[in-house]
C-alpha atoms as a PDB file:
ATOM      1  CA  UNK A   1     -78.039  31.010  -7.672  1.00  0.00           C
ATOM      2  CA  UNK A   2     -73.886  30.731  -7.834  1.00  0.00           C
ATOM      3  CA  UNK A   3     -72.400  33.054 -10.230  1.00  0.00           C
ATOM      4  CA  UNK A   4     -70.232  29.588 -11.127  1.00  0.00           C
ATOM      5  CA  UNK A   5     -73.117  27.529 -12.118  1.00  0.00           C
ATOM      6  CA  UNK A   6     -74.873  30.540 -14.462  1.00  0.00           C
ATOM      7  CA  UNK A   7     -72.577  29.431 -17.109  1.00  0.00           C
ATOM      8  CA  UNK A   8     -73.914  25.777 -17.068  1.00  0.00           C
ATOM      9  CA  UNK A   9     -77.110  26.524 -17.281  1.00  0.00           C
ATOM     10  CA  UNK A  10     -79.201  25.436 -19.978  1.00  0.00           C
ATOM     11  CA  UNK A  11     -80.346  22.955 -22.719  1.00  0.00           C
ATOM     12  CA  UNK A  12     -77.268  20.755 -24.262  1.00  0.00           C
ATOM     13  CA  UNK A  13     -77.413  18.669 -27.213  1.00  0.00           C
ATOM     14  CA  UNK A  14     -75.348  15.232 -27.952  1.00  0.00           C
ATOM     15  CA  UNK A  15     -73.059  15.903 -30.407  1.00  0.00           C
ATOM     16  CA  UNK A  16     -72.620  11.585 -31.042  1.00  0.00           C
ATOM     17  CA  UNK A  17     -70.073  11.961 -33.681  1.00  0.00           C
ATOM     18  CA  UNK A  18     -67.928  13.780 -31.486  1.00  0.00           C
ATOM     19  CA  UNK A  19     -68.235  11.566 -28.397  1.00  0.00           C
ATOM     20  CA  UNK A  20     -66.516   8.549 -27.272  1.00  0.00           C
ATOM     21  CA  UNK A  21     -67.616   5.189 -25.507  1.00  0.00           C
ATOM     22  CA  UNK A  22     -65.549   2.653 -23.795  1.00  0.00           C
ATOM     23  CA  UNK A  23     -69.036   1.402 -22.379  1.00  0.00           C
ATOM     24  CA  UNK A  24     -71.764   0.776 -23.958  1.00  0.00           C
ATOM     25  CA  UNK A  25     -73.246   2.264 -27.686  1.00  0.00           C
ATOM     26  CA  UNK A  26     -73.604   6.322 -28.293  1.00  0.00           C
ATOM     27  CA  UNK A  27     -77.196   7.182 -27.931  1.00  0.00           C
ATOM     28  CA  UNK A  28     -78.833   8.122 -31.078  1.00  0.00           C
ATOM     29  CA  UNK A  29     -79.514  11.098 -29.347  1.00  0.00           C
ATOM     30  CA  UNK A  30     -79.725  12.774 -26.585  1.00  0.00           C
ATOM     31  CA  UNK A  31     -80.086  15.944 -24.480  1.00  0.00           C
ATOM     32  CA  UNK A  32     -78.904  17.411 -21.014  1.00  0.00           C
ATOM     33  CA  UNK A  33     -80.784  20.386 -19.091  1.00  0.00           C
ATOM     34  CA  UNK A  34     -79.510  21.989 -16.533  1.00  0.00           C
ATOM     35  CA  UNK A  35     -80.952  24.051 -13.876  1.00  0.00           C
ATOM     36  CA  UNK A  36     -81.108  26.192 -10.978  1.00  0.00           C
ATOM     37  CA  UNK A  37     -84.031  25.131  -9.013  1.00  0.00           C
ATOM     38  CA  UNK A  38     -83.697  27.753  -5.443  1.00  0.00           C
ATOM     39  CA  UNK A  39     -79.924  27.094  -5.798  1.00  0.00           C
ATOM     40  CA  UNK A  40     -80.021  23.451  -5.882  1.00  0.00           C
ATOM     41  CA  UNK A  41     -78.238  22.674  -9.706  1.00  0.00           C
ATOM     42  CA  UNK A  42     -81.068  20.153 -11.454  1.00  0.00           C
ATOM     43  CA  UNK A  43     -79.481  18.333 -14.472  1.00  0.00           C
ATOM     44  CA  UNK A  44     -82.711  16.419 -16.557  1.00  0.00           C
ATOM     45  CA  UNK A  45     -80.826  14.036 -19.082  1.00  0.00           C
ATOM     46  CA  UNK A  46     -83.357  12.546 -22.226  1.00  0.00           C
ATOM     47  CA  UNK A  47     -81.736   9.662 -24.168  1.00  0.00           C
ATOM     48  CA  UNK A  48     -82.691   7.786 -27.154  1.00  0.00           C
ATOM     49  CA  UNK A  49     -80.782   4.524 -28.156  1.00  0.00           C
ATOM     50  CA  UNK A  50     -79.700   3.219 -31.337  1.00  0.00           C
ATOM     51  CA  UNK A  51     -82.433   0.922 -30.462  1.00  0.00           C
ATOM     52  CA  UNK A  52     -84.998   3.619 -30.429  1.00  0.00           C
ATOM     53  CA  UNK A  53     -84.998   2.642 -26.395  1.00  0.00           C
ATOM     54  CA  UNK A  54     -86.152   6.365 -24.417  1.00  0.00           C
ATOM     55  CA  UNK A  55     -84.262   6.955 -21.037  1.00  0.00           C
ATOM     56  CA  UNK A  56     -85.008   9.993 -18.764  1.00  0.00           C
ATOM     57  CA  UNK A  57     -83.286  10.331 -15.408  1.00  0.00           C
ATOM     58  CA  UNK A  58     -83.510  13.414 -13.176  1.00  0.00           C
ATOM     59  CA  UNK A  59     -81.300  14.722  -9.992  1.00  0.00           C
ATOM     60  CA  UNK A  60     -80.146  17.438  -8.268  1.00  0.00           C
ATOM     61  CA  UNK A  61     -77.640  18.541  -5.654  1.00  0.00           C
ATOM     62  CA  UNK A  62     -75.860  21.810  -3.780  1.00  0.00           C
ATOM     63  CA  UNK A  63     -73.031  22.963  -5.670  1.00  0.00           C
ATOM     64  CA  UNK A  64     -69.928  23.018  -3.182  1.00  0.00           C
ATOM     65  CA  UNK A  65     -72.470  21.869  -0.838  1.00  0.00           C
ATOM     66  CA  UNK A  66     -72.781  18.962   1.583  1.00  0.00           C
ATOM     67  CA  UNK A  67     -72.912  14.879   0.360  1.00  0.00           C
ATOM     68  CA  UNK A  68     -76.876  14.761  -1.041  1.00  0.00           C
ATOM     69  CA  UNK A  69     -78.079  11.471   0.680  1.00  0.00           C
ATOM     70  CA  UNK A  70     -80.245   9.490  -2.371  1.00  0.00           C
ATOM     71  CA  UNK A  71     -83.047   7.051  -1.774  1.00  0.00           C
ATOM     72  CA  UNK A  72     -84.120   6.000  -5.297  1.00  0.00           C
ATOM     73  CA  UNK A  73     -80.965   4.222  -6.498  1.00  0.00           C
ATOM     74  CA  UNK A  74     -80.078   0.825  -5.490  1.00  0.00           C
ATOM     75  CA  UNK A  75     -76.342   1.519  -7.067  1.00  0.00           C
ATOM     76  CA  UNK A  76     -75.504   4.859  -4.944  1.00  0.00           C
ATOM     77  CA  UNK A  77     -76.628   6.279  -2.012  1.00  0.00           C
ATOM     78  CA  UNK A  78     -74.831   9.654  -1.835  1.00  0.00           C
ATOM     79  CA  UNK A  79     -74.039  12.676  -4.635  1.00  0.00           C
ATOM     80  CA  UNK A  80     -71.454  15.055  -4.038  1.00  0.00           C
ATOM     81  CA  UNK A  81     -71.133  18.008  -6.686  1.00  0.00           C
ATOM     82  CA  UNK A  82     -68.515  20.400  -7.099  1.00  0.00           C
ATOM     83  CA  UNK A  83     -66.654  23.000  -8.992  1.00  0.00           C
ATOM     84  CA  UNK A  84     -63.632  22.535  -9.802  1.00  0.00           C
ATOM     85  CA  UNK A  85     -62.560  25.953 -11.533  1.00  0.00           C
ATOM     86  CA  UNK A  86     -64.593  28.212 -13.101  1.00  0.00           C
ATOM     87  CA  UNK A  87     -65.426  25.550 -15.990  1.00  0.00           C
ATOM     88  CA  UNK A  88     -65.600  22.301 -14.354  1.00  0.00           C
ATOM     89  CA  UNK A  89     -68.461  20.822 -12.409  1.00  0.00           C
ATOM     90  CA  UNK A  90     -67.382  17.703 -10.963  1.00  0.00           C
ATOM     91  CA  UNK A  91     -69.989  15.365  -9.503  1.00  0.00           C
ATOM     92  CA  UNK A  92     -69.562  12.028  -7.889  1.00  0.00           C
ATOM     93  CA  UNK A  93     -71.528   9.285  -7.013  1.00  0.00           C
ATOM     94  CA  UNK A  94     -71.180   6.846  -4.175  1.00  0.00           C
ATOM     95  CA  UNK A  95     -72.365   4.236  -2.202  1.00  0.00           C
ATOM     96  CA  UNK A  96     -70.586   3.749   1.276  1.00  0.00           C
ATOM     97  CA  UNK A  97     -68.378   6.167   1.114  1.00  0.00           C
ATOM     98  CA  UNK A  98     -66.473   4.985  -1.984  1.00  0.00           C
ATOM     99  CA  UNK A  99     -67.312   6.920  -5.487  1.00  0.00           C
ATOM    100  CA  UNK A 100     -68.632   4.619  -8.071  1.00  0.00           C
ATOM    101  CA  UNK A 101     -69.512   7.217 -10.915  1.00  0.00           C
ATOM    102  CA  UNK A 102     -67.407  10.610 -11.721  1.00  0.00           C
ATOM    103  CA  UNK A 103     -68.546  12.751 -14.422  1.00  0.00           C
ATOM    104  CA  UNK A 104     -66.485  15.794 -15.053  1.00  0.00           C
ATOM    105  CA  UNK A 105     -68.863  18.676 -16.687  1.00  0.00           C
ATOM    106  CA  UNK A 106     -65.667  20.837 -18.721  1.00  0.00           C
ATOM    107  CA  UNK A 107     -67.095  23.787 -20.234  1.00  0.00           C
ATOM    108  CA  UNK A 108     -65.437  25.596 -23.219  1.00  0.00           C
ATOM    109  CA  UNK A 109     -64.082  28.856 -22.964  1.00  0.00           C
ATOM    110  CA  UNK A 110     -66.962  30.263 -25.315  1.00  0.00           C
ATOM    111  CA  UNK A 111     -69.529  28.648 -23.327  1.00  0.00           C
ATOM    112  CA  UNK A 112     -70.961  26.730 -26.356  1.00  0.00           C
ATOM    113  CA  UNK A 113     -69.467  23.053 -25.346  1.00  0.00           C
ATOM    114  CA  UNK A 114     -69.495  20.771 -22.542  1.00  0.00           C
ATOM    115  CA  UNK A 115     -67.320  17.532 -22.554  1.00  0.00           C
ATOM    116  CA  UNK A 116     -69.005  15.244 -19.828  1.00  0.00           C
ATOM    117  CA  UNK A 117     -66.364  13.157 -19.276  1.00  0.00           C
ATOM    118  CA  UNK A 118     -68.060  10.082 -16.904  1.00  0.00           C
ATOM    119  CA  UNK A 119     -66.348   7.148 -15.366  1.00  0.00           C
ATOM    120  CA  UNK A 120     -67.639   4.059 -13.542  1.00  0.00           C
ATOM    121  CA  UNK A 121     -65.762   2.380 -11.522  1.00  0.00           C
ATOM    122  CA  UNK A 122     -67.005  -1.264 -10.767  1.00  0.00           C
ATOM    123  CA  UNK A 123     -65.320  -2.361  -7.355  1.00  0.00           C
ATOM    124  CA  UNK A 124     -62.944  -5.295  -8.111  1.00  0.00           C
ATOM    125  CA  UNK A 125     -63.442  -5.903 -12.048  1.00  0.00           C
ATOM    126  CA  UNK A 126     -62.791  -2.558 -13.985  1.00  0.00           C
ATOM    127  CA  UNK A 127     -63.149   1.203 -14.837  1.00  0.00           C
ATOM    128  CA  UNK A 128     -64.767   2.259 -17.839  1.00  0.00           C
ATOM    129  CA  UNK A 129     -64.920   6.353 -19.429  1.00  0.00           C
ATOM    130  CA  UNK A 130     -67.433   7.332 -21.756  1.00  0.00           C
ATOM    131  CA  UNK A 131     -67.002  11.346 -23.604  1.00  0.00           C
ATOM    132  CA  UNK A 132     -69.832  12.969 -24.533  1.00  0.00           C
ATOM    133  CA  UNK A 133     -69.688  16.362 -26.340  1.00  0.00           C
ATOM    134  CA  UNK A 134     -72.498  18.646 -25.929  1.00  0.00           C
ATOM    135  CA  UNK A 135     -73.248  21.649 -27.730  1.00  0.00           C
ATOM    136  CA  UNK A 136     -75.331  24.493 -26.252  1.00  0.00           C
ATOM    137  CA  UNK A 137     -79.191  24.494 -28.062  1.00  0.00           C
ATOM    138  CA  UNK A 138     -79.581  27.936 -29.560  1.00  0.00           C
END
């Protein structure tokens, strides 16, 4: 396991009131895991909308490792993670080369935040950033 990811690891919460959407609703709630899984870093994301509507989505990649070729997605078909610092895990999604999805995993200097900061870029109409604040589960 990288020394870099350690501080990642672990069950975050969705602190809504503190997040911000330009796409979309806030869930109602919502939680991120992340793993090491043989030094692969697994992020598990749970979601519940305002509409009571459940979402679970799972992946993993190499940390400062080679472009992870996806099959499962019809939107990407590549994800490329990386640390950027100490306190920022960077991943990007992409399809053909060109990165549709960014989310930028900052981690506070006490460990007990992470600001996913996530844009999606749709080709030829707009951008769009979505903030969510996590808080580390106790």
């Amino acid at each position: 396991m990288s020394d870099k990811l350690s501080p990642f690891l672990g069950t975050w919460i969705l602190d809504a009131d503190e997040s911000e959407f330009d796409q979309g609703e806030p869930p109602k709630s919502a939680t991120l895991k992340i793993e090491d899984n043989f030094g692969m870093a697994r992020f598990i994301m749970n979601s519940v909308s305002a509409e009571g509507e459940v979402t679970n989505d799972t992946f993993e990649a190499l940390p400062d490792g080679p472009e992870t070729k996806l099959g499962k997605s019809g939107l990407v078909d590549a994800m490329r993670l990386v640390f950027n610092g100490e306190r920022n895990l960077v991943s990007e999604a992409r399809r053909g080369g060109l990165t549709l999805m960014k989310a930028e995993r900052e981690l506070s200097e006490d460990g007990t935040t992470l600001t996913v900061t996530q844009t999606v870029h749709l080709p030829d109409v707009a951008s769009f950033t979505n903030t969510s604040v996590y808080r580390r589960a106790q």
